[in-house]
Protein backbone atom coordinates (compact mmCIF):
# COMPACT_ATOMS: atom_id res chain seq x y z
CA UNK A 1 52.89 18.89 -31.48
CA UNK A 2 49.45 18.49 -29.38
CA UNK A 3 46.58 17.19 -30.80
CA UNK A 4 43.73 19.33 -30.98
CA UNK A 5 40.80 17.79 -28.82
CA UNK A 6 37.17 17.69 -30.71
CA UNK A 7 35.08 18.62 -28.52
CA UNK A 8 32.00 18.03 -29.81
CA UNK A 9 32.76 14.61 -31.12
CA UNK A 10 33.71 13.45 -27.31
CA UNK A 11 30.59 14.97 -25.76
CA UNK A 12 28.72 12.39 -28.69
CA UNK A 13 31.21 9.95 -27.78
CA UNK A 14 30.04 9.88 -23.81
CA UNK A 15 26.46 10.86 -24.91
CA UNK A 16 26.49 6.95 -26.10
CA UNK A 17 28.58 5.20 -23.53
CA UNK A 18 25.59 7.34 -21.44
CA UNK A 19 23.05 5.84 -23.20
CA UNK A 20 24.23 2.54 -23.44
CA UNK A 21 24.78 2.52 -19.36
CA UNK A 22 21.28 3.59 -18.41
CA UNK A 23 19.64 1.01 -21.18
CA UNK A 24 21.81 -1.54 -19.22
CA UNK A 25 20.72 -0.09 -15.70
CA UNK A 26 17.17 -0.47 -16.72
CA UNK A 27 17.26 -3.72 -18.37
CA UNK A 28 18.74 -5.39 -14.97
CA UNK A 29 16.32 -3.35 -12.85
CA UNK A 30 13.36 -5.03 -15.08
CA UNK A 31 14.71 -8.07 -14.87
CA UNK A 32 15.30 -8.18 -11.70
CA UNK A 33 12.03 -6.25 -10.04
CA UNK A 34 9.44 -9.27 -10.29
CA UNK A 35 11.93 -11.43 -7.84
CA UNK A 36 12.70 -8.05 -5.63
CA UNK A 37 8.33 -8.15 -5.33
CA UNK A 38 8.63 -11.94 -5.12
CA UNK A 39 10.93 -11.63 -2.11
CA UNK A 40 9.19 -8.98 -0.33
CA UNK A 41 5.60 -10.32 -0.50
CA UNK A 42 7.43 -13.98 1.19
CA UNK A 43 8.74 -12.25 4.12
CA UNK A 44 5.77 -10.34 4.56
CA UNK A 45 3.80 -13.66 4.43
CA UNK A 46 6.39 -15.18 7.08
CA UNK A 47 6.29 -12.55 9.43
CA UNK A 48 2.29 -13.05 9.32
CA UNK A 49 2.55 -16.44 9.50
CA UNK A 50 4.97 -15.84 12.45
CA UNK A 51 2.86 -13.26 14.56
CA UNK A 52 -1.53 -14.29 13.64
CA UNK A 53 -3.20 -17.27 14.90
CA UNK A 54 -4.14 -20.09 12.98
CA UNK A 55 -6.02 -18.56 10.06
CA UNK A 56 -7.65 -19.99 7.01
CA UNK A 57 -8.23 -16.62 4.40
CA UNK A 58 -5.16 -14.95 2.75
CA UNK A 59 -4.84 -12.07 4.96
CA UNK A 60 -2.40 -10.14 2.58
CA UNK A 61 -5.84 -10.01 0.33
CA UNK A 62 -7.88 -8.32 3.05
CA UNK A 63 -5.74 -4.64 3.93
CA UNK A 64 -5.98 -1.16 5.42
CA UNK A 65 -3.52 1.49 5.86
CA UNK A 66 -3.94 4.38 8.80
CA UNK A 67 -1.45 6.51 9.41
CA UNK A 68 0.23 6.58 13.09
CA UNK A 69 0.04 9.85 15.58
CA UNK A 70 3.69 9.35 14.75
CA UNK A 71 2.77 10.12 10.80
CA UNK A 72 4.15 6.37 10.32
CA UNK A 73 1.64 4.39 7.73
CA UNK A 74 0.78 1.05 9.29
CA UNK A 75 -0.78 -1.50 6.97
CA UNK A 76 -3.05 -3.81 8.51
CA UNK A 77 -3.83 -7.89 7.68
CA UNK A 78 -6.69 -9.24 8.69
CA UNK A 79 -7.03 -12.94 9.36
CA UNK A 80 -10.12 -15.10 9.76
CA UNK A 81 -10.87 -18.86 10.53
CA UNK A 82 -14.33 -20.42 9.04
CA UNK A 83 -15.13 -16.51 8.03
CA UNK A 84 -14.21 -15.13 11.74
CA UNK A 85 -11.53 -12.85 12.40
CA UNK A 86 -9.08 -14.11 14.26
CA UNK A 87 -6.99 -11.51 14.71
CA UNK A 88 -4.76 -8.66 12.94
CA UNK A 89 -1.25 -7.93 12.32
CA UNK A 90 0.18 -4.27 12.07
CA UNK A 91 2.84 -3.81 9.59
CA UNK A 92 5.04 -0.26 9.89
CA UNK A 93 8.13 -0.04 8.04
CA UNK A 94 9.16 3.80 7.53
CA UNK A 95 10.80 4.61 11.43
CA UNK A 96 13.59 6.60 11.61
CA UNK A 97 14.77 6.24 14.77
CA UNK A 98 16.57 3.22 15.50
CA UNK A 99 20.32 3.93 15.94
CA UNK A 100 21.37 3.10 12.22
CA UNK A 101 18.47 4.01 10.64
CA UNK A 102 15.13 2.22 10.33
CA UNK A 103 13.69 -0.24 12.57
CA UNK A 104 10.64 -2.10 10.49
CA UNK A 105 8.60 -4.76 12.41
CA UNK A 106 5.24 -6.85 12.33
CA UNK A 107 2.98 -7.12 15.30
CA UNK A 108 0.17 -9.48 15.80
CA UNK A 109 -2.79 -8.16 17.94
CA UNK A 110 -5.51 -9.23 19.14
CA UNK A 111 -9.27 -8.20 18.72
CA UNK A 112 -9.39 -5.33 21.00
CA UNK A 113 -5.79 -3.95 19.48
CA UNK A 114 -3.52 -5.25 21.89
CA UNK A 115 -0.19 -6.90 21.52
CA UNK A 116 -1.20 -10.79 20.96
CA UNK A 117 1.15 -12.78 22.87
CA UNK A 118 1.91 -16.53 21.80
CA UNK A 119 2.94 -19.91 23.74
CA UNK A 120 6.40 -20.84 23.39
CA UNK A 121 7.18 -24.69 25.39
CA UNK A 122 7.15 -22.68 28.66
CA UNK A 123 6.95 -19.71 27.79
CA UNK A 124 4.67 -16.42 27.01
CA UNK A 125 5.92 -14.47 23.97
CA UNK A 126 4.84 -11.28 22.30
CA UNK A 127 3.47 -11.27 18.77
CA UNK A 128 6.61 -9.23 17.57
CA UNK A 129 8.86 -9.40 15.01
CA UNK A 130 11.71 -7.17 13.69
CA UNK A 131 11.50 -7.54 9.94
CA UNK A 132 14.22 -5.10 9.10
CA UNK A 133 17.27 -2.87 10.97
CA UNK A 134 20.53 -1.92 10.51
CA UNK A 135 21.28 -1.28 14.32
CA UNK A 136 24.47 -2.56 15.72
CA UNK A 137 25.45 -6.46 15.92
CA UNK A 138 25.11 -7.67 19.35
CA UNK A 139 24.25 -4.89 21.29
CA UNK A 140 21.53 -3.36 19.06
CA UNK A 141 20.38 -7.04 17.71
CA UNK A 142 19.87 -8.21 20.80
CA UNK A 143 16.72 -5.96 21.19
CA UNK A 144 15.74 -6.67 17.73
CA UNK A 145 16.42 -10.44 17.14
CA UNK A 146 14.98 -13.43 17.69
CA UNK A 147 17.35 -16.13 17.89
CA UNK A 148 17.91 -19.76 19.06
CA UNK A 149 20.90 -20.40 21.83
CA UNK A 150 22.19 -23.32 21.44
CA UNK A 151 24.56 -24.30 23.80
CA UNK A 152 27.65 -27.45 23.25
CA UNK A 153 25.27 -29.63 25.34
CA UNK A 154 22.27 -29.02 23.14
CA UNK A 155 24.56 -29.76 20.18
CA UNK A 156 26.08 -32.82 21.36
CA UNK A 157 22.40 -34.00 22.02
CA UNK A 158 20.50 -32.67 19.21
CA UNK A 159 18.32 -30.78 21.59
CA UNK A 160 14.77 -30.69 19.32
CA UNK A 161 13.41 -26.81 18.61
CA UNK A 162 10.25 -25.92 20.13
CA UNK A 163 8.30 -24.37 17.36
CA UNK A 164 6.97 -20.75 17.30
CA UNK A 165 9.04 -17.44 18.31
CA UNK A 166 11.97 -17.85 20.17
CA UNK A 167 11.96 -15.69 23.27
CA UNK A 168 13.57 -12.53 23.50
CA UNK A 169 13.23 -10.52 26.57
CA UNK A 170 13.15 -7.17 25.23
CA UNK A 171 10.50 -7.93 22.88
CA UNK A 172 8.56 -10.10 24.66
CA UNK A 173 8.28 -7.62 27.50
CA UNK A 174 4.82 -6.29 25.23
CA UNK A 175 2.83 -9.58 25.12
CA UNK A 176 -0.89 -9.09 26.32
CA UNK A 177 -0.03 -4.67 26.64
CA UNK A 178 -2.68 -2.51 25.48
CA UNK A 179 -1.88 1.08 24.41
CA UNK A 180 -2.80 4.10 26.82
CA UNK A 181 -2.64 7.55 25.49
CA UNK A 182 0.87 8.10 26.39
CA UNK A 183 3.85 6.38 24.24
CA UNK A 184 5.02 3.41 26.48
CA UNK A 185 8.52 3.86 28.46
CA UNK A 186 11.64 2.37 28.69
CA UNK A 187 12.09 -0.23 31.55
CA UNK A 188 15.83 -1.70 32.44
CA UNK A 189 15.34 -3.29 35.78
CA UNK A 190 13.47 -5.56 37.29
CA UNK A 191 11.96 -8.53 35.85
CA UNK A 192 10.22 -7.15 33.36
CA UNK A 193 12.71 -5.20 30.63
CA UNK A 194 11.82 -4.45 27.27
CA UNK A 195 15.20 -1.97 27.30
CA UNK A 196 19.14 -3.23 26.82
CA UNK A 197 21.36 -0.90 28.57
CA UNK A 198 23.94 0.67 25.94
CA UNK A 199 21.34 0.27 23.24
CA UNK A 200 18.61 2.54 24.35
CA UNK A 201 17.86 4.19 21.27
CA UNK A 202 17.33 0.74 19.56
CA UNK A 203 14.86 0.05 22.58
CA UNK A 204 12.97 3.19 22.33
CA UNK A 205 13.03 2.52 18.50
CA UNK A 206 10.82 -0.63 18.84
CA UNK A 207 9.26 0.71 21.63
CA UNK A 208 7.44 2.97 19.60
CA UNK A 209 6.92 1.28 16.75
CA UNK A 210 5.30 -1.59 18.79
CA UNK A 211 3.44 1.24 20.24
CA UNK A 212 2.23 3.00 17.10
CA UNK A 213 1.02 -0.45 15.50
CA UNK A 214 -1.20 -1.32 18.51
CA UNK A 215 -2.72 1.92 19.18
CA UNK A 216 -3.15 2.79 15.82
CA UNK A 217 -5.20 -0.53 15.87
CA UNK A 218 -7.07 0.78 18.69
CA UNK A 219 -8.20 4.05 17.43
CA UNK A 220 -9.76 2.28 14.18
CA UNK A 221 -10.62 -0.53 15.47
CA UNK A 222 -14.32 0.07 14.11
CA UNK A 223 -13.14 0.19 10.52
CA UNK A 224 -10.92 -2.90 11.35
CA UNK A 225 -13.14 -5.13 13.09
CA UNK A 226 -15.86 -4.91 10.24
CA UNK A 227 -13.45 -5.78 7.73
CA UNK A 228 -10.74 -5.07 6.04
CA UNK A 229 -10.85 -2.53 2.68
């Protein structure tokens, strides 16, 4: 003989488990939100550290926010040295178009707006760093990332790292570039590349974002070079 079911006492019955659930869900989520803020603020602080010149304020205390032609909101640091700026770095995290989803980077510029570039042993890098994708593990990340090659030889002789940004072609391809009106395009050949064939839509992904950081700097670089709100 079947039971009848009581209906209202299992809706109260899941009503609590309910309850109990979210009260759990929020608990964690307070817990853990200080260290989620904690983490976010020290990557933002190495990516500056990564992309401004030698600077002596705390630039993450000295901000604006324009929003690109793109409708992308770029936060702006501004660093100084004995009360000077020194330069600025361009933060723009909200793209959409990288080939998994967001591309997020940091760009350090220089004075006028244009893409700092930085001494590297040998070398001439970009200001640019990729703080954040999802795009696809060695064909994607090798637009995005900025990684040390090591190879058995430098292993077996403890080869010593140069300090700064390691090169990477594609990204470095925008050190010393100043914005024009039109969105920069996508070269593959020749010796200057800042595309990877087979991951074009990651390319034009940081392409633009590079792009929208600098010449959003550009077009207030009024507001930007008398200080920071």
């Amino acid at each position: 003989m079947s039971q009848k079911i009581n209906i209202p006492m299992l809706g109260t019955f899941l009503g609590v488990i309910a309850a109990i659930a979210a009260g759990l869900l929020s608990g964690v989520q307070a817990m853990t939100a200080p260290q989620i803020e904690a983490n976010k603020k020290a990557a933002v602080n190495l990516a500056m550290n990564q992309v401004l010149p030698e600077y002596d304020n705390d630039p993450s205390a000295e901000t604006s926010t324009f929003v690109s032609a793109r409708g992308w909101p770029v936060t702006f640091y501004t660093a100084r040295k004995d009360g000077a700026i020194v330069g600025y770095a361009g933060k723009v995290d909200n793209t959409d178009d990288g080939f998994s989803g967001t591309v997020s980077l940091m760009v350090g510029l220089a004075l006028d707006g244009s893409v700092a570039d930085m001494v590297h042993g040998d070398k001439i890098n970009s200001a640019v760093v990729v703080t954040a994708q999802t795009e696809t593990p060695g064909l994607g990340t090798a637009v995005t990332d900025r990684k040390v090659q090591k190879t058995i030889v430098d292993l077996i002789q403890g080869a010593e790292e140069i300090p700064g940004l390691v090169p990477n072609p594609f990204l470095d391809w925008y050190a010393g570039k100043t914005p024009g009106e039109a969105v920069w395009g996508i070269v593959k050949e020749g010796e200057a590349i800042n595309g990877k064939t087979g991951a074009t839509i990651t390319s034009r992904a940081v392409c633009e974002a590079v792009y929208a950081v600098s010449r959003t700097a550009v077009d207030h670089l009024e507001t930007l070079s008398q200080g920071a709100e």
